[in-house]
Protein backbone atom coordinates (compact mmCIF):
# COMPACT_ATOMS: atom_id res chain seq x y z
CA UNK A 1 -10.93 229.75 191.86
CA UNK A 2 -7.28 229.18 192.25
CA UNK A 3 -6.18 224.96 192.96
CA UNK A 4 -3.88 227.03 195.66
CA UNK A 5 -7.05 228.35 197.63
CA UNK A 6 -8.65 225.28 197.17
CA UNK A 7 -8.67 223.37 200.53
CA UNK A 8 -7.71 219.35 200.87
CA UNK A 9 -10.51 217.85 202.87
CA UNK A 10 -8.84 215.86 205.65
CA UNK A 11 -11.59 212.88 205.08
CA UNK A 12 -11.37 213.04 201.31
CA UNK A 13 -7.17 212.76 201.62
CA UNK A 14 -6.69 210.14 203.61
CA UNK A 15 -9.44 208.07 201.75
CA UNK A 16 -7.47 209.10 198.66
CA UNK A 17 -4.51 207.63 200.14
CA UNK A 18 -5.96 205.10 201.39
CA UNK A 19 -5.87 203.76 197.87
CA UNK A 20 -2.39 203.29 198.23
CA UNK A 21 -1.40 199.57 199.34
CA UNK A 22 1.45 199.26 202.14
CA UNK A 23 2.62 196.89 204.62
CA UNK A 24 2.47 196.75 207.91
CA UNK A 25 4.97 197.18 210.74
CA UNK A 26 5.45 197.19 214.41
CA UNK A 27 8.38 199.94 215.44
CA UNK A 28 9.49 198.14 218.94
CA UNK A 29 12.19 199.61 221.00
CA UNK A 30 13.09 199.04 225.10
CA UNK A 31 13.83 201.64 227.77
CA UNK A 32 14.69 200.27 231.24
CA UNK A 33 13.61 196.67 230.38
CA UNK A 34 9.77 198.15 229.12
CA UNK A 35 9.26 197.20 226.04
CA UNK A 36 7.33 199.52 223.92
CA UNK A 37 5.52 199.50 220.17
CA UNK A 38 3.39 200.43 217.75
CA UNK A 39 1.56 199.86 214.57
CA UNK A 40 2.85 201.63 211.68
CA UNK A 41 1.99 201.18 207.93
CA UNK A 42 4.15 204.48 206.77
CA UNK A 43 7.56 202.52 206.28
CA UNK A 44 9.93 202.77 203.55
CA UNK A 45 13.52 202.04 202.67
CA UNK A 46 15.53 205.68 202.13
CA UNK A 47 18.87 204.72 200.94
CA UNK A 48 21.19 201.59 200.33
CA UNK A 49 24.73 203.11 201.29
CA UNK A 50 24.53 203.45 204.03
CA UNK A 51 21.48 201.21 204.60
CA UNK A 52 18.57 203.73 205.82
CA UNK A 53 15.03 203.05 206.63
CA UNK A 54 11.86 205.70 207.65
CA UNK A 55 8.78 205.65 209.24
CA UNK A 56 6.79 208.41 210.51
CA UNK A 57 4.61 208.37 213.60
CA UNK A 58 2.03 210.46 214.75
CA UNK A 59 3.70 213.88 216.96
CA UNK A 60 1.60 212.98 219.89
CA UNK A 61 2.65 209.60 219.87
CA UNK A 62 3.33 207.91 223.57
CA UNK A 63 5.45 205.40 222.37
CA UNK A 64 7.74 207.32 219.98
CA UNK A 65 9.24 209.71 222.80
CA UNK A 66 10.80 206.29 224.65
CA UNK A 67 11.73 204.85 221.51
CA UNK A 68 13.64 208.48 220.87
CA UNK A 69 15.15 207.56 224.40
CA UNK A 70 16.51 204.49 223.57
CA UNK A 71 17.88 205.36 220.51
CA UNK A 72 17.14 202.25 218.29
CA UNK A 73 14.08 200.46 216.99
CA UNK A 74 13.54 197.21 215.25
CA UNK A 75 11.00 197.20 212.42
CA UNK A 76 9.01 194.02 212.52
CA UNK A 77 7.44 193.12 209.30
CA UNK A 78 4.49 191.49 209.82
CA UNK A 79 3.07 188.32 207.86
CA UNK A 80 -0.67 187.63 206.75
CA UNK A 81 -1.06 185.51 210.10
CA UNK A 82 -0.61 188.37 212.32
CA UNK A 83 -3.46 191.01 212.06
CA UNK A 84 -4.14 190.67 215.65
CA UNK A 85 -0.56 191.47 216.39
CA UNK A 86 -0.74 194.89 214.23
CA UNK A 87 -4.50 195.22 215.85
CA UNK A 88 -2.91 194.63 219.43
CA UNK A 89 0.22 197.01 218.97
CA UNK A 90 -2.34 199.69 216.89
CA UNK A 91 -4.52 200.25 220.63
CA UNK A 92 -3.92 203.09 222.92
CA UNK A 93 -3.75 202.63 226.77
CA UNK A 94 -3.75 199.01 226.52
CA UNK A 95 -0.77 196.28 227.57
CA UNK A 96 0.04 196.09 223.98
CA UNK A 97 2.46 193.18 225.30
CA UNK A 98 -0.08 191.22 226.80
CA UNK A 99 0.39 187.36 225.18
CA UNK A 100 3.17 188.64 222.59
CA UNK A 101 6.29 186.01 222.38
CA UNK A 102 9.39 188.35 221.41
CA UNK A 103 13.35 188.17 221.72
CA UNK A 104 16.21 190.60 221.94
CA UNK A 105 17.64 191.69 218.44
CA UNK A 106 21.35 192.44 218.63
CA UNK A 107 20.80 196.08 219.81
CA UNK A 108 18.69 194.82 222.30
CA UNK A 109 15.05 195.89 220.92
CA UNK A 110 11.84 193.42 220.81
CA UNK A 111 11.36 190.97 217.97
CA UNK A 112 8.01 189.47 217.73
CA UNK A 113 7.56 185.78 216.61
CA UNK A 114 6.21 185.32 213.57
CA UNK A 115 7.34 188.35 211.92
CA UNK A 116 7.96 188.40 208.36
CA UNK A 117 11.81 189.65 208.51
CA UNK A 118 13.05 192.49 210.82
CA UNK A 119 15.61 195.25 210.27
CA UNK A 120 17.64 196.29 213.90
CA UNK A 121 18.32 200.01 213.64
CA UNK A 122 19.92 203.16 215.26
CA UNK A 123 18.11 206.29 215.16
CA UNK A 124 19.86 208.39 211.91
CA UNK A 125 18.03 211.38 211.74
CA UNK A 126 14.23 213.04 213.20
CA UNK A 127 12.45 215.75 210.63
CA UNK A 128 9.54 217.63 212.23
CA UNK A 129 6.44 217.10 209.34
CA UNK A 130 2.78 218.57 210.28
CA UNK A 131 1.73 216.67 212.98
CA UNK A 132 3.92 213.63 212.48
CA UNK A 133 7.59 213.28 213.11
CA UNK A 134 9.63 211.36 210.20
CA UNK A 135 12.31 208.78 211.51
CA UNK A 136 15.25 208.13 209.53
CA UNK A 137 17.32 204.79 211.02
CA UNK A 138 20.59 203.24 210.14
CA UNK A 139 19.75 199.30 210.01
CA UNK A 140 22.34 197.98 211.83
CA UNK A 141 21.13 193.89 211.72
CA UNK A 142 18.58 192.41 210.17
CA UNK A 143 17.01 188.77 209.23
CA UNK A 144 14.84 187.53 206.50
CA UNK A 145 12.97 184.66 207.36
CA UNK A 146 12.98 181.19 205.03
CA UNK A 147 8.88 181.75 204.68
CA UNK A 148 8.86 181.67 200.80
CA UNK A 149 5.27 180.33 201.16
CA UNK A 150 4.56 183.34 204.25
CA UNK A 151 2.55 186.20 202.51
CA UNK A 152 3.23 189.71 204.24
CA UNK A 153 0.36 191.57 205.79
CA UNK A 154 -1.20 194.65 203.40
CA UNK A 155 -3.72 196.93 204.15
CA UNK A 156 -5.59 199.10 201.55
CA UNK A 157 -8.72 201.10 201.08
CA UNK A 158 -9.04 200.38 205.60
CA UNK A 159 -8.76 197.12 205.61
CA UNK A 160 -6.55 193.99 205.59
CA UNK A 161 -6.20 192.22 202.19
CA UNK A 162 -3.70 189.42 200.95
CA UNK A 163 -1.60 188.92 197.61
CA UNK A 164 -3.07 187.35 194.99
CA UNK A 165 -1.82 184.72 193.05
C-alpha cells in the first residue's frame, strides 16, 4: 500500500497536532456598533514589510462573515489570567460579550482588558483552504503591554498549560 492511498484519520490528525503548542487569540471586529469575536489559536505573523498577520477560522464561521464586513480585526493576545475570556469568546449562540470590559482600537475594533498585547489590522488578503478560510491582515496599530511578569495563555495536547520557568 501506497502512503498516497493511505487515508489521514480526522481524530488521529488533529490529536497529532494537537501536540503542537500555540497561543491563544480573540479575532474581534464591529459592524453597526455589534461587536463580534472569537477564539482562535491558529495565529501567526506572515511577513515584516509590510507588517502581515494570519489566522484561519472555520468556513462556517458566524462571526467571520461580519468581521469580512467590517473590514478590520484586532487580534487580542490573551494572558494566563484569561481562560474564561478565550472559553467565553470559544461558545456558539451565546452573548460572548456578556461581562467583557473592552475599548475602541484606532480602527475602531474591540480590545479586551487584560489582553496580553493587540495588533489593529485591515483585512490584506482571504485564501479559500478545506473547510477553513485563511485571513491575511495588514497590522495597522498595535500595543505591547509593560506585563514582563504576565505569562501568555498556551494550549497544547486540549488543554490550557503555562510556561515554565
Amino acid at each position: 500500500m501506497s502512503l498516497a492511498s493511505t487515508a489521514i484519520e480526522p481524530l488521529r490528525f488533529r490529536e497529532a497536532l494537537g501536540h503542537y503548542a500555540s497561543g491563544i487569540t480573540v479575532i474581534t471586529s464591529k459592524v453597526e456598533d455589534e461587536p463580534i469575536g472569537f477564539t482562535c489559536q491558529s495565529f501567526y505573523s506572515v511577513s515584516m514589510s509590510p507588517p502581515l498577520v494570519s489566522f484561519s477560522v472555520m468556513s462556517s464561521s458566524a462571526s467571520y462573515p461580519k468581521i469580512r464586513q467590517a473590514g478590520r480585526f484586532v487580534v487580542n493576545i490573551l494572558s494566563g489570567e484569561q481562560v474564561s475570556i478565550s472559553n467565553q469568546f470559544a461558545r456558539k449562540g451565546t452573548d460572548k460579550w456578556h461581562g467583557i470590559d473592552w475599548h475602541e482600537s484606532p480602527l475602531g475594533n474591540p480590545i479586551i482588558a487584560g489582553s496580553l498585547h493587540w495588533l489593529d489590522c485591515e483585512i490584506h488578503a482571504e485564501h479559500a483552504a478545506g473547510d477553513h478560510v485563511i485571513v491575511i491582515g495588514e497590522v495597522k496599530a498595535l500595543d505591547l503591554q509593560d506585563v514582563a511578569s504576565t505569562q501568555p495563555l498556551l494550549y497544547f495536547k486540549g488543554q490550557y498549560r503555562n510556561l515554565g520557568a
